[in-house]
N, C-alpha and C. Protein backbone atom coordinates (compact mmCIF):
# COMPACT_ATOMS: atom_id res chain seq x y z
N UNK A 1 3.15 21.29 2.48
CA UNK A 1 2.80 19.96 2.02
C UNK A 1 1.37 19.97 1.52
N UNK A 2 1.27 19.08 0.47
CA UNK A 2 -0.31 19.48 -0.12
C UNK A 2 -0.40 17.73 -0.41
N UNK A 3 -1.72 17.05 -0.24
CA UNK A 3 -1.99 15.63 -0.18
C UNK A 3 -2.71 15.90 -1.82
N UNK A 4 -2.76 14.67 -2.71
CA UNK A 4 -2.53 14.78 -4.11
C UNK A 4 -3.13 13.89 -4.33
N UNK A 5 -3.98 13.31 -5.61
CA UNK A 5 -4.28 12.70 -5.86
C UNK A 5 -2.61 12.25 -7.19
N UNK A 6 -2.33 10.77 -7.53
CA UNK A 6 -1.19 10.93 -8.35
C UNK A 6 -1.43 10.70 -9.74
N UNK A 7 -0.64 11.34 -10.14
CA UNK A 7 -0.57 10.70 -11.82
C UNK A 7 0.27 9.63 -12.27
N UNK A 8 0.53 9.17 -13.83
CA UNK A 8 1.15 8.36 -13.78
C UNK A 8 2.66 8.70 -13.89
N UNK A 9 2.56 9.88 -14.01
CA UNK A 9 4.16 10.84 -14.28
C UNK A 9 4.54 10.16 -12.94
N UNK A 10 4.12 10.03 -11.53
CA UNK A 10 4.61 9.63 -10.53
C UNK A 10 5.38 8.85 -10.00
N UNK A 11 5.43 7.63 -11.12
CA UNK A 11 5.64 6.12 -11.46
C UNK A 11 7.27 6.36 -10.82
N UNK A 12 7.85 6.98 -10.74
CA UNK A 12 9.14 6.75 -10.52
C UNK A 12 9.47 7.06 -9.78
N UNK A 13 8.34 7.99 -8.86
CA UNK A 13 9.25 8.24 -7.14
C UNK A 13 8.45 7.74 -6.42
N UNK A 14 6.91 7.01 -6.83
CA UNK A 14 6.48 6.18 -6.16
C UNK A 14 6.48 4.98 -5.49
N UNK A 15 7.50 4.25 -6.58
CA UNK A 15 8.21 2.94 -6.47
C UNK A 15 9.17 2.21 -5.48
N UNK A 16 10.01 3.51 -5.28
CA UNK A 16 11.04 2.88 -4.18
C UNK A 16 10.31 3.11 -3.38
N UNK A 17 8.91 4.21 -2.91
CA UNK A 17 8.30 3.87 -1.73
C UNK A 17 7.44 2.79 -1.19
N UNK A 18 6.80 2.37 -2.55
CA UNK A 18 6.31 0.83 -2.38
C UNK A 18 7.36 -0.32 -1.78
N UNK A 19 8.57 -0.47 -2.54
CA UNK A 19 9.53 -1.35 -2.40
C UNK A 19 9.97 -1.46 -1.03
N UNK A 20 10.03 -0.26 0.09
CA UNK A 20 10.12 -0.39 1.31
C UNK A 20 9.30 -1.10 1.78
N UNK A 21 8.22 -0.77 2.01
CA UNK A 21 7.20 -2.26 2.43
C UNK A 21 7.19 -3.32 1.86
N UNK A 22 7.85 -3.98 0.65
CA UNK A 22 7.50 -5.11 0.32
C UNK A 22 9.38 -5.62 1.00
N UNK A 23 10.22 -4.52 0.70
CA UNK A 23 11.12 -5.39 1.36
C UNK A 23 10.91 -5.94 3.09
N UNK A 24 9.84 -4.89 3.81
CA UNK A 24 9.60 -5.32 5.42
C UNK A 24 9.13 -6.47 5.40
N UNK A 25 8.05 -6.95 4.33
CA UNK A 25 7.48 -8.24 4.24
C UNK A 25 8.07 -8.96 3.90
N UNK A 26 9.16 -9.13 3.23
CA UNK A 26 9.79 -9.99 3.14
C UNK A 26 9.10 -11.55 2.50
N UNK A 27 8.81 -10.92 1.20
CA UNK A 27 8.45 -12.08 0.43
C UNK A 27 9.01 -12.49 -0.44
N UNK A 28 8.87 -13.87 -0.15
CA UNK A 28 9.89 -14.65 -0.71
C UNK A 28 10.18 -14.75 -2.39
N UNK A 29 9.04 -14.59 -3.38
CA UNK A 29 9.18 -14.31 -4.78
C UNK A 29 10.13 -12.86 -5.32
N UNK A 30 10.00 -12.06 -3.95
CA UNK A 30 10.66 -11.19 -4.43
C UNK A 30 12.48 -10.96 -4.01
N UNK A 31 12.74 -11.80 -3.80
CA UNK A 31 14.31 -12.12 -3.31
C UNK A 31 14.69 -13.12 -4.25
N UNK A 32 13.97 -13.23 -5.60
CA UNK A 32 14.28 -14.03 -7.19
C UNK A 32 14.36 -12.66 -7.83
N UNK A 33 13.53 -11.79 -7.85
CA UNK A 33 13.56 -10.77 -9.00
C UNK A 33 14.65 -9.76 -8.63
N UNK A 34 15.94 -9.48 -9.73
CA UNK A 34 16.34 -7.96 -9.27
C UNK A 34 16.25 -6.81 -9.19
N UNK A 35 16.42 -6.31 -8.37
CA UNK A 35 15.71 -4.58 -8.18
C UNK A 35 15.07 -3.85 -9.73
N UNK A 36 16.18 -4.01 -10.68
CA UNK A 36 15.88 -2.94 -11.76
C UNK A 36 14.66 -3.78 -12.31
N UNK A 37 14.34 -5.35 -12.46
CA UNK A 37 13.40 -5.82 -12.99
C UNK A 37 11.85 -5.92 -11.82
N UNK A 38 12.30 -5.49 -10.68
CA UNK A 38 10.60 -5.17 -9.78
C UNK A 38 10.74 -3.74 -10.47
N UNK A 39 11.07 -2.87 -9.89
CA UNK A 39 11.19 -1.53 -10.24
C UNK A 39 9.83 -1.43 -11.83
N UNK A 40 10.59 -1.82 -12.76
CA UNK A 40 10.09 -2.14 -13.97
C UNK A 40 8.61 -2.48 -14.05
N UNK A 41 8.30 -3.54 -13.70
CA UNK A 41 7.01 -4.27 -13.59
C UNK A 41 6.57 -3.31 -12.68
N UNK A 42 6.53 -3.00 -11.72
CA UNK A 42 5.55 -2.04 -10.65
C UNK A 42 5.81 -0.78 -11.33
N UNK A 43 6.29 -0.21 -11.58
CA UNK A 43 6.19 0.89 -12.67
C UNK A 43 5.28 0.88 -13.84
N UNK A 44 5.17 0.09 -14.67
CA UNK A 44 4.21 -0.19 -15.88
C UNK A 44 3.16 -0.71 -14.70
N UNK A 45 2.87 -1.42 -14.17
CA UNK A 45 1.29 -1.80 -13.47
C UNK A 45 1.10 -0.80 -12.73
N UNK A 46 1.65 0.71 -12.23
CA UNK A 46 1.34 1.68 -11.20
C UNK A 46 0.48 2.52 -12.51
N UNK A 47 0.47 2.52 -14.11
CA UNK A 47 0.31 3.16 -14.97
C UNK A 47 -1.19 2.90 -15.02
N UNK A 48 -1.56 1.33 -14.75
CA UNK A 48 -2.95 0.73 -15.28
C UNK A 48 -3.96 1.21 -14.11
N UNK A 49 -4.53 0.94 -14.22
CA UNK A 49 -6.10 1.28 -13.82
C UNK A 49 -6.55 0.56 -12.24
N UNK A 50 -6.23 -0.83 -12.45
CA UNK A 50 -6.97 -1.70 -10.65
C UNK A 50 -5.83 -1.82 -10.62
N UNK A 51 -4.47 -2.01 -10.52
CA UNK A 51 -3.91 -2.75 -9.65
C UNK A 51 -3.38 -2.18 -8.36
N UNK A 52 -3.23 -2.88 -7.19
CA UNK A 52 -2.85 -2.98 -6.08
C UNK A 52 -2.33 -1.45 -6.04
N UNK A 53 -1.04 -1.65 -6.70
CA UNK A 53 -0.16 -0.08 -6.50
C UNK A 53 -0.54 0.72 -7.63
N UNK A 54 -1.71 0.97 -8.26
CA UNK A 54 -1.81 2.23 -9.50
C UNK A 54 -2.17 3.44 -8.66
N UNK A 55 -1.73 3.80 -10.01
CA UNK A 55 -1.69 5.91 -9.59
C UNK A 55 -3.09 6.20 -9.23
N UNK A 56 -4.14 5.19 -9.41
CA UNK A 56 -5.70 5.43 -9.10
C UNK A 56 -5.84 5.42 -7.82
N UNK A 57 -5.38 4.27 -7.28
CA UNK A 57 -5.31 4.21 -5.68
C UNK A 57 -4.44 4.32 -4.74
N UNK A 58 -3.70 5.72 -5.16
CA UNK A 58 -2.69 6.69 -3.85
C UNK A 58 -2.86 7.67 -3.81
N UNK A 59 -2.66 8.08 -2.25
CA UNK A 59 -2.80 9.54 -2.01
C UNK A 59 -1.22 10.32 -2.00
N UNK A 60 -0.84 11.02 -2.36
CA UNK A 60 0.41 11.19 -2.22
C UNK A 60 0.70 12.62 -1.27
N UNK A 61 1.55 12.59 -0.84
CA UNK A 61 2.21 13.73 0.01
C UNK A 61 3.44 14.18 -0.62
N UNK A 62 2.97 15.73 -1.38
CA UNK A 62 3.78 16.29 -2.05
C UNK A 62 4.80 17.60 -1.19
N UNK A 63 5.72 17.55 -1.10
CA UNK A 63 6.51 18.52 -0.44
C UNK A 63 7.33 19.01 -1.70
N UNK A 64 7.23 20.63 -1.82
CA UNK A 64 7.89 21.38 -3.00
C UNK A 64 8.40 20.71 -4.44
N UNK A 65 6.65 19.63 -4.67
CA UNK A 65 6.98 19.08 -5.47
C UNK A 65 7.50 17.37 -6.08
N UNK A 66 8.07 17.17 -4.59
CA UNK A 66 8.70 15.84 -4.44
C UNK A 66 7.44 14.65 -3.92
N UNK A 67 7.13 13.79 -4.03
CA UNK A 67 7.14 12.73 -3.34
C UNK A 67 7.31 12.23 -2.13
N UNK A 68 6.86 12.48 -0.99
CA UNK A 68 7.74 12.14 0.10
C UNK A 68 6.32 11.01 1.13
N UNK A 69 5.56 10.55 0.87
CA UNK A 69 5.04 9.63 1.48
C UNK A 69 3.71 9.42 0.12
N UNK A 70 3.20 8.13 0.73
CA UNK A 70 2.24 7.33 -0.39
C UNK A 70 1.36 6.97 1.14
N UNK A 71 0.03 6.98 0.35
CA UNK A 71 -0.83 5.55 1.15
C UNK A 71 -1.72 5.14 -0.63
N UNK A 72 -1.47 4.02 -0.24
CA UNK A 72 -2.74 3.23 -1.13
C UNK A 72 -3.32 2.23 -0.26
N UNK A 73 -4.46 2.48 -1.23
CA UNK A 73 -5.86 1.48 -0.60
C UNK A 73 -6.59 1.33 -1.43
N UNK A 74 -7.66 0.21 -1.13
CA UNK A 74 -8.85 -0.09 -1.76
C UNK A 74 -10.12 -0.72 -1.49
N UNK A 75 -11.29 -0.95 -1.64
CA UNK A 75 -12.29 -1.26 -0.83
C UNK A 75 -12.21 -2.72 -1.41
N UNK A 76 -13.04 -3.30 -0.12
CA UNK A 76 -12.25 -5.00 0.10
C UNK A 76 -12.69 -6.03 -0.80
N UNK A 77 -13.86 -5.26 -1.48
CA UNK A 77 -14.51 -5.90 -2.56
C UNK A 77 -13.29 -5.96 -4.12
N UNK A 78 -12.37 -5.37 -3.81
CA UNK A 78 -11.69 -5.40 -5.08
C UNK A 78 -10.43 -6.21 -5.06
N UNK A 79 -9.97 -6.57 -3.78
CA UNK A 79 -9.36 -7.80 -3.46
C UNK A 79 -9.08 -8.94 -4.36
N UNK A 80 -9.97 -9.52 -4.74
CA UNK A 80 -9.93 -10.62 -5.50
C UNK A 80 -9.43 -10.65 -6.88
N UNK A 81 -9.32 -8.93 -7.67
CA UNK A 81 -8.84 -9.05 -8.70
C UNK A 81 -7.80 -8.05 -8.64
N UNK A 82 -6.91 -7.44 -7.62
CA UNK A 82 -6.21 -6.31 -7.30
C UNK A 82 -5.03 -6.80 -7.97
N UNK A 83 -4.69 -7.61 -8.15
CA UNK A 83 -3.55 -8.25 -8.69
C UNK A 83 -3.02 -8.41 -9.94
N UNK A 84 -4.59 -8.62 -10.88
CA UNK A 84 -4.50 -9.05 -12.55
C UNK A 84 -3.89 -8.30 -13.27
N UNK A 85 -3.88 -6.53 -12.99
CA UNK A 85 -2.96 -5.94 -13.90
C UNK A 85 -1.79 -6.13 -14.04
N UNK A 86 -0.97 -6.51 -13.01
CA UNK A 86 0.11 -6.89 -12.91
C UNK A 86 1.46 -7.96 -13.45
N UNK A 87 0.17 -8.85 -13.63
CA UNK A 87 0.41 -10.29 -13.97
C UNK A 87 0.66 -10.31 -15.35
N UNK A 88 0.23 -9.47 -16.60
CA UNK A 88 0.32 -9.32 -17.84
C UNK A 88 1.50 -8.85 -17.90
N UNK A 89 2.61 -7.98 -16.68
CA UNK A 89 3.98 -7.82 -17.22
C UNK A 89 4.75 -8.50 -16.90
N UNK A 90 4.66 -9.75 -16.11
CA UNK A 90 5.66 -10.56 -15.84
C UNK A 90 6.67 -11.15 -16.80
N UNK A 91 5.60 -11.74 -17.69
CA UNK A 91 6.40 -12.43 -18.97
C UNK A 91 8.20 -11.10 -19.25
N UNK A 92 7.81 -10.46 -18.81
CA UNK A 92 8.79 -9.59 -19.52
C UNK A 92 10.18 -9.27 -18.47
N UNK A 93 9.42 -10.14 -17.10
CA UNK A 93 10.80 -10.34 -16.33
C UNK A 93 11.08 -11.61 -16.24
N UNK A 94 10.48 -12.84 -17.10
CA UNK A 94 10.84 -14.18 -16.82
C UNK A 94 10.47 -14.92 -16.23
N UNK A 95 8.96 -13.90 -15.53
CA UNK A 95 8.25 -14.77 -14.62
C UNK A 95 6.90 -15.56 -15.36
N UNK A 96 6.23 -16.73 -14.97
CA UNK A 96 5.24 -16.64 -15.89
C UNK A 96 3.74 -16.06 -15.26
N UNK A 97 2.81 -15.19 -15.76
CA UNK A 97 1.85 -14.86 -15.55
C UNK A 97 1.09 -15.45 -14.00
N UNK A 98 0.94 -16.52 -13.94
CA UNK A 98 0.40 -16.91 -12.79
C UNK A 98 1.12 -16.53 -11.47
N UNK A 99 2.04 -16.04 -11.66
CA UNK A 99 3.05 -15.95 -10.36
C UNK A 99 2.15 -14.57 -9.30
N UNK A 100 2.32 -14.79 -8.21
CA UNK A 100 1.53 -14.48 -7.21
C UNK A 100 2.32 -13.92 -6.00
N UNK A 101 2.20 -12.34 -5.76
CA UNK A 101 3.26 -11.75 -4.94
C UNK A 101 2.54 -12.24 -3.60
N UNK A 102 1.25 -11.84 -3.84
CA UNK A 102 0.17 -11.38 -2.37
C UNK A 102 -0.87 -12.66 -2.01
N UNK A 103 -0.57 -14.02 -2.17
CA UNK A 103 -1.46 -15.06 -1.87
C UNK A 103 -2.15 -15.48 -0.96
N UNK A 104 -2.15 -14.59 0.19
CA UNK A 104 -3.28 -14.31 1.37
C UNK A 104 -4.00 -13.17 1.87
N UNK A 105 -5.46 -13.20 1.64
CA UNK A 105 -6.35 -12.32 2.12
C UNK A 105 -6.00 -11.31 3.33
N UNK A 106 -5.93 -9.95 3.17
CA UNK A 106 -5.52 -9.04 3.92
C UNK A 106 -6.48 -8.13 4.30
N UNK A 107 -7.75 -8.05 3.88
CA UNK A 107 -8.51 -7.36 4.33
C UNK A 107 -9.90 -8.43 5.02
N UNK A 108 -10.69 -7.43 5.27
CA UNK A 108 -12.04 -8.06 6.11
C UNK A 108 -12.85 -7.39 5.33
N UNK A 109 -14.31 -8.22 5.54
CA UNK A 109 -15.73 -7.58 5.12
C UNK A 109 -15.68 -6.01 5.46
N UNK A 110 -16.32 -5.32 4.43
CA UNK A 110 -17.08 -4.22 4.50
C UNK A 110 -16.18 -2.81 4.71
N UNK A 111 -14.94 -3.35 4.69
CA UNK A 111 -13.97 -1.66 4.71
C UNK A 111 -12.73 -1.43 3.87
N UNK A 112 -12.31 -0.24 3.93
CA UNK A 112 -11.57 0.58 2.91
C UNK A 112 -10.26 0.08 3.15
N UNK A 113 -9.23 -0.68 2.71
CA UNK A 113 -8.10 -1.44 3.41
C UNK A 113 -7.10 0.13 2.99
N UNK A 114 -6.32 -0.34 4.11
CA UNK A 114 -5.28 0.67 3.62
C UNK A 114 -4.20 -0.30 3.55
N UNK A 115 -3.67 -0.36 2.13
CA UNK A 115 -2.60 -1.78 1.74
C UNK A 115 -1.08 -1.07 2.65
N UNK A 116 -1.15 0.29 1.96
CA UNK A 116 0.15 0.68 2.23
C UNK A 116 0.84 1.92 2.42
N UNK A 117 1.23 2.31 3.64
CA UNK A 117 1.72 3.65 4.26
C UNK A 117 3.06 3.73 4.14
N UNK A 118 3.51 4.89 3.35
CA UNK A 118 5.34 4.70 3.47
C UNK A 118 5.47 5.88 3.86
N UNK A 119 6.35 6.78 3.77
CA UNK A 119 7.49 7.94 3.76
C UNK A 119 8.63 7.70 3.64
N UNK A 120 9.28 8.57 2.66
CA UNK A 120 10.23 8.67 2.04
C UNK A 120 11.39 9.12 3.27
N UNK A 121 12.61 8.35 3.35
CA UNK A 121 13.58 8.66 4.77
C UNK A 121 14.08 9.82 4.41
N UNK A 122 13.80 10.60 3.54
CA UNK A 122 14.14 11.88 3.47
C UNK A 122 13.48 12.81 4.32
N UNK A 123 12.28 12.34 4.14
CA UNK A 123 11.32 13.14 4.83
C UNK A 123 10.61 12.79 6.49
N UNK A 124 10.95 11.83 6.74
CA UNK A 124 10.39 11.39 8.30
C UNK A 124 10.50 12.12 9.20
N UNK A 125 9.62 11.93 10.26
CA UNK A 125 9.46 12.56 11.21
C UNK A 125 8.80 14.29 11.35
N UNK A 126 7.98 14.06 10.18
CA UNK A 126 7.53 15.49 9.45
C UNK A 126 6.00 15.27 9.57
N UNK A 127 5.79 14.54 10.78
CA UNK A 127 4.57 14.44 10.39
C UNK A 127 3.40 13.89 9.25
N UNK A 128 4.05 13.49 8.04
CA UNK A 128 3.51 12.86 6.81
C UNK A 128 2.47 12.09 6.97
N UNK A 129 3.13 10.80 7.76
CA UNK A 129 2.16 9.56 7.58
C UNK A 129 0.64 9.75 8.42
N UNK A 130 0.78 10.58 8.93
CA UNK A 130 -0.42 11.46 10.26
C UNK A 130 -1.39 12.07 9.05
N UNK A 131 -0.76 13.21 8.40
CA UNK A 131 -1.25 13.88 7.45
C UNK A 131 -2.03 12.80 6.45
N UNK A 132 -1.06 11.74 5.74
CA UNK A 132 -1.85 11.23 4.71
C UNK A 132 -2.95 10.15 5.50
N UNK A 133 -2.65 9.51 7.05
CA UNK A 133 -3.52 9.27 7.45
C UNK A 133 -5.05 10.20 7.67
N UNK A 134 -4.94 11.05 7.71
CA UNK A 134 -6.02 12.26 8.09
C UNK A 134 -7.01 12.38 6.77
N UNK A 135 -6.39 11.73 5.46
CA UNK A 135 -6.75 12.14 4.61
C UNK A 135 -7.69 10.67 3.77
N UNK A 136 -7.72 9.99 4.63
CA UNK A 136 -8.24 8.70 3.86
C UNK A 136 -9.58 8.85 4.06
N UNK A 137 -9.92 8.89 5.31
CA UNK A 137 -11.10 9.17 5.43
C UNK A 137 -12.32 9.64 4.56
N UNK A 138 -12.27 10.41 3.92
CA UNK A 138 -12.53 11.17 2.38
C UNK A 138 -12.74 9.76 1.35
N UNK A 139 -11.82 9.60 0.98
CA UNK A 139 -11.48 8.40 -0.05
C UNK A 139 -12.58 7.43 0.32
N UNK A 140 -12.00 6.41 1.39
CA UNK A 140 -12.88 5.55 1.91
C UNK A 140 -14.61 6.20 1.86
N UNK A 141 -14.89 7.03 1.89
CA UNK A 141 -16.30 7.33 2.18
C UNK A 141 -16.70 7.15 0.58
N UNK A 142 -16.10 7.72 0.07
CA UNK A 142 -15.85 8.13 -1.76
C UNK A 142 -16.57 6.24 -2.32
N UNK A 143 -15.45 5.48 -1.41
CA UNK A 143 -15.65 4.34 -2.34
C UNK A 143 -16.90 3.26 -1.38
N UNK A 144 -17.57 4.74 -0.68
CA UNK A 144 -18.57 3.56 0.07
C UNK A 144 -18.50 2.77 1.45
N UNK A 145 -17.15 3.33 1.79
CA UNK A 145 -17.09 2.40 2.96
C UNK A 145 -16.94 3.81 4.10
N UNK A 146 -17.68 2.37 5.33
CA UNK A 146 -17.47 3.69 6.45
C UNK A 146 -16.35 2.99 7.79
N UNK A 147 -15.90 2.24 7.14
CA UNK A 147 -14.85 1.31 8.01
C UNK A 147 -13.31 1.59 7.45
N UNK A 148 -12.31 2.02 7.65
CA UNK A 148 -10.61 1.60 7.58
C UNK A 148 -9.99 0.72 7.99
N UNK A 149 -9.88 -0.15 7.45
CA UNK A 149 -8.26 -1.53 7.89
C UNK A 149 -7.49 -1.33 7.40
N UNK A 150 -6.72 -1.66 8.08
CA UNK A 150 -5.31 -1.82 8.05
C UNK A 150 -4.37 -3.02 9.03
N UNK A 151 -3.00 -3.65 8.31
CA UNK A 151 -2.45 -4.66 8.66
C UNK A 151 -1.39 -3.90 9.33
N UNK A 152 -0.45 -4.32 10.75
CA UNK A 152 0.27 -3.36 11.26
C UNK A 152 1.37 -4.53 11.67
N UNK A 153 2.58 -5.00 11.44
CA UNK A 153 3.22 -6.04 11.75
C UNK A 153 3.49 -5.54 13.00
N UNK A 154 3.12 -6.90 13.72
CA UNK A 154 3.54 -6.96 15.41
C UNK A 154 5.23 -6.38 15.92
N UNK A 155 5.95 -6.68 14.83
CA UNK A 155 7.07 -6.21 15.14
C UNK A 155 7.57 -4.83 14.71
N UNK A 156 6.44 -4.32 14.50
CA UNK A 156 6.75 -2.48 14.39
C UNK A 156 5.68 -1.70 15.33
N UNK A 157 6.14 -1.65 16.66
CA UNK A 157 5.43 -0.74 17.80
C UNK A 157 5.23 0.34 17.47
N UNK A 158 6.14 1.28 16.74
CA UNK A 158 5.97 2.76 16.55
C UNK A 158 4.51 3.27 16.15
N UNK A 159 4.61 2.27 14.55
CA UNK A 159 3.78 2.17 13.52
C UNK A 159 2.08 1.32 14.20
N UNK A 160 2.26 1.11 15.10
CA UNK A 160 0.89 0.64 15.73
C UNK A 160 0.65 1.39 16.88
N UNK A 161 2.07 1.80 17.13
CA UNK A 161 0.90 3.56 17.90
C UNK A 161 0.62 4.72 17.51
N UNK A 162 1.21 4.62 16.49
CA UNK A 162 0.51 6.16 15.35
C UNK A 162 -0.80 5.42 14.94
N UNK A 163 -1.21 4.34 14.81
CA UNK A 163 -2.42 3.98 14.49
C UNK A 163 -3.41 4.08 15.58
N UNK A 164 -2.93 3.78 16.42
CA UNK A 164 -3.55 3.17 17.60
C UNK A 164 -4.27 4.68 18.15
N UNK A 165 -3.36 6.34 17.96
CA UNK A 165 -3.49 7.24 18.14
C UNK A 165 -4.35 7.85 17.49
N UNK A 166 -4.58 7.79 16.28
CA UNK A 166 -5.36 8.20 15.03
C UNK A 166 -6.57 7.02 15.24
N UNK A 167 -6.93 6.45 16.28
CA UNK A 167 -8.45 5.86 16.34
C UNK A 167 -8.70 4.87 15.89
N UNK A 168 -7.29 3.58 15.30
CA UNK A 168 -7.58 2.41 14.81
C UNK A 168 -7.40 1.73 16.13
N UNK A 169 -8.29 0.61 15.94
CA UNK A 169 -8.19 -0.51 17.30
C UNK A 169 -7.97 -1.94 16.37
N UNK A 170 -7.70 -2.87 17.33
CA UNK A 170 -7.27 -4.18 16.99
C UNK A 170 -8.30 -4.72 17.06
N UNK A 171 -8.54 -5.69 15.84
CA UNK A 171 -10.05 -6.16 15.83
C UNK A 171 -9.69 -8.22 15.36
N UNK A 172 -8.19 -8.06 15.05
CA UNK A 172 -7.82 -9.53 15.14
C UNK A 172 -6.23 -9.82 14.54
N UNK A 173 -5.99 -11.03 14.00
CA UNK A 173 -4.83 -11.29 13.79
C UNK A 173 -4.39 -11.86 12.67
N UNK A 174 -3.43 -11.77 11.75
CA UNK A 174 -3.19 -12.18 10.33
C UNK A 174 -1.86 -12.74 9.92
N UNK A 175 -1.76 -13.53 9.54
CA UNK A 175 -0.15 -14.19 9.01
C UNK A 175 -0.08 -13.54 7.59
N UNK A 176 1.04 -13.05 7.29
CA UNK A 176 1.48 -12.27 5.82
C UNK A 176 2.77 -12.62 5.10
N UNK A 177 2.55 -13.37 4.36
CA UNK A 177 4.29 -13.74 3.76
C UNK A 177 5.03 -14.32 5.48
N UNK A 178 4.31 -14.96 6.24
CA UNK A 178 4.95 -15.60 7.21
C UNK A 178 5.51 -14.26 8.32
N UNK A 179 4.79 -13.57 8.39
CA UNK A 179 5.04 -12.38 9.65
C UNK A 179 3.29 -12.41 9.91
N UNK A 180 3.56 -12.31 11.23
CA UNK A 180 1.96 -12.08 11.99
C UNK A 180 1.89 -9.91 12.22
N UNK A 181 0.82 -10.00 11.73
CA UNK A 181 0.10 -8.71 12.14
C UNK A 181 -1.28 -8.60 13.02
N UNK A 182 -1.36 -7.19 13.15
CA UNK A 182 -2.72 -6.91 14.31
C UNK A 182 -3.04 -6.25 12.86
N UNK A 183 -4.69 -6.94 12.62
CA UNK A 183 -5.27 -6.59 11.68
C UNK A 183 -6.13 -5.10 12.98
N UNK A 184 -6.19 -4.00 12.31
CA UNK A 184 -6.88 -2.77 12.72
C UNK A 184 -7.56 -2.43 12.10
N UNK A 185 -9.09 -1.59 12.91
CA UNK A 185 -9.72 -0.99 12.20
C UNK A 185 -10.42 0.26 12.75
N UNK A 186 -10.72 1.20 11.90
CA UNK A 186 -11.22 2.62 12.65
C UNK A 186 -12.45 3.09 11.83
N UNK A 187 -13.76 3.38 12.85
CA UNK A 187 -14.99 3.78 12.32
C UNK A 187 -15.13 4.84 11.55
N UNK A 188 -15.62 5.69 10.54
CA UNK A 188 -15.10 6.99 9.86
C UNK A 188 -16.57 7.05 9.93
């Protein structure tokens, strides 16, 4: 396994790994759009430059080639416009521009958020999400920060003790698309 910075060639096995977490969140704009038309739109905005899910801000975990886990992140200062690339492809699923997946603040002052940890169910239990956790550290320093957050929904124990193990602590609490999380964070 070799941790990667991605390209945009990636766009297509990156996607269904995003889509796992947005289906856990369970937001509600996205139970209007159908699969092939998210797919679409997060594909062309993974191409651009700031947004949320671009090929700029993931680390990827490559196994013989494949895809098999993502983290993206970004420092908290970029929050406020993480979204805009995105919004220019809507028109093209019927949505209009203003439409808004992520309408509550998920990070805190002064650290490197980590939006989003997947692995591919092909690959679990391989150790991955450990690995690409191991690897942020780097990044985050890269973009200035010496802090990691991350959002961990209360109703996934596993996933908040692989954090909890790797040196993140609970530093407070967050409502997300109407699920509460333990907002975490770990000193680097």
């Amino acid at each position: 396994m070799i941790i990667r910075r991605a390209t945009k060639e990636d766009a297509h096995e990156v996607v269904p790994l995003v889509n796992i977490i947005l289906e856990d969140m369970e937001i509600p704009i996205l139970k209007e759009i159908p699969l092939p038309d998210l797919f679409k739109v997060l594909e062309l905005a993974f191409e651009t430059e700031d947004y949320r899910y671009s090929y700029g801000r993931v680390q990827i975990a490559d196994i013989d080639g494949k895809v098999a886990g993502v983290a993206f992140g970004y420092p908290d200062e970029d929050e406020g416009h993480i979204d805009h690339a995105m919004s220019q492809f809507f028109p093209q699923i019927g949505l209009p521009e203003s439409t808004e997946f992520f309408p509550e603040s998920e990070v805190l002052p002064g650290e490197w958020y980590l939006d989003t940890l997947a692995v591919s169910p092909d690959f679990q239990g391989q150790g991955i999400g450990t690995t690409l956790l191991e690897s942020l550290p780097e990044v985050a320093r890269a973009a200035g920060k010496n802090k990691i957050g991350l959002n961990v929904d209360v109703g996934n124990p596993n996933a908040e003790k692989l954090y909890t193990k790797m040196g993140f602590k609970t530093v407070g609490n967050m409502v997300i698309s109407g699920h509460d999380y333990h907002h975490m964070q770990k000193d680097i």
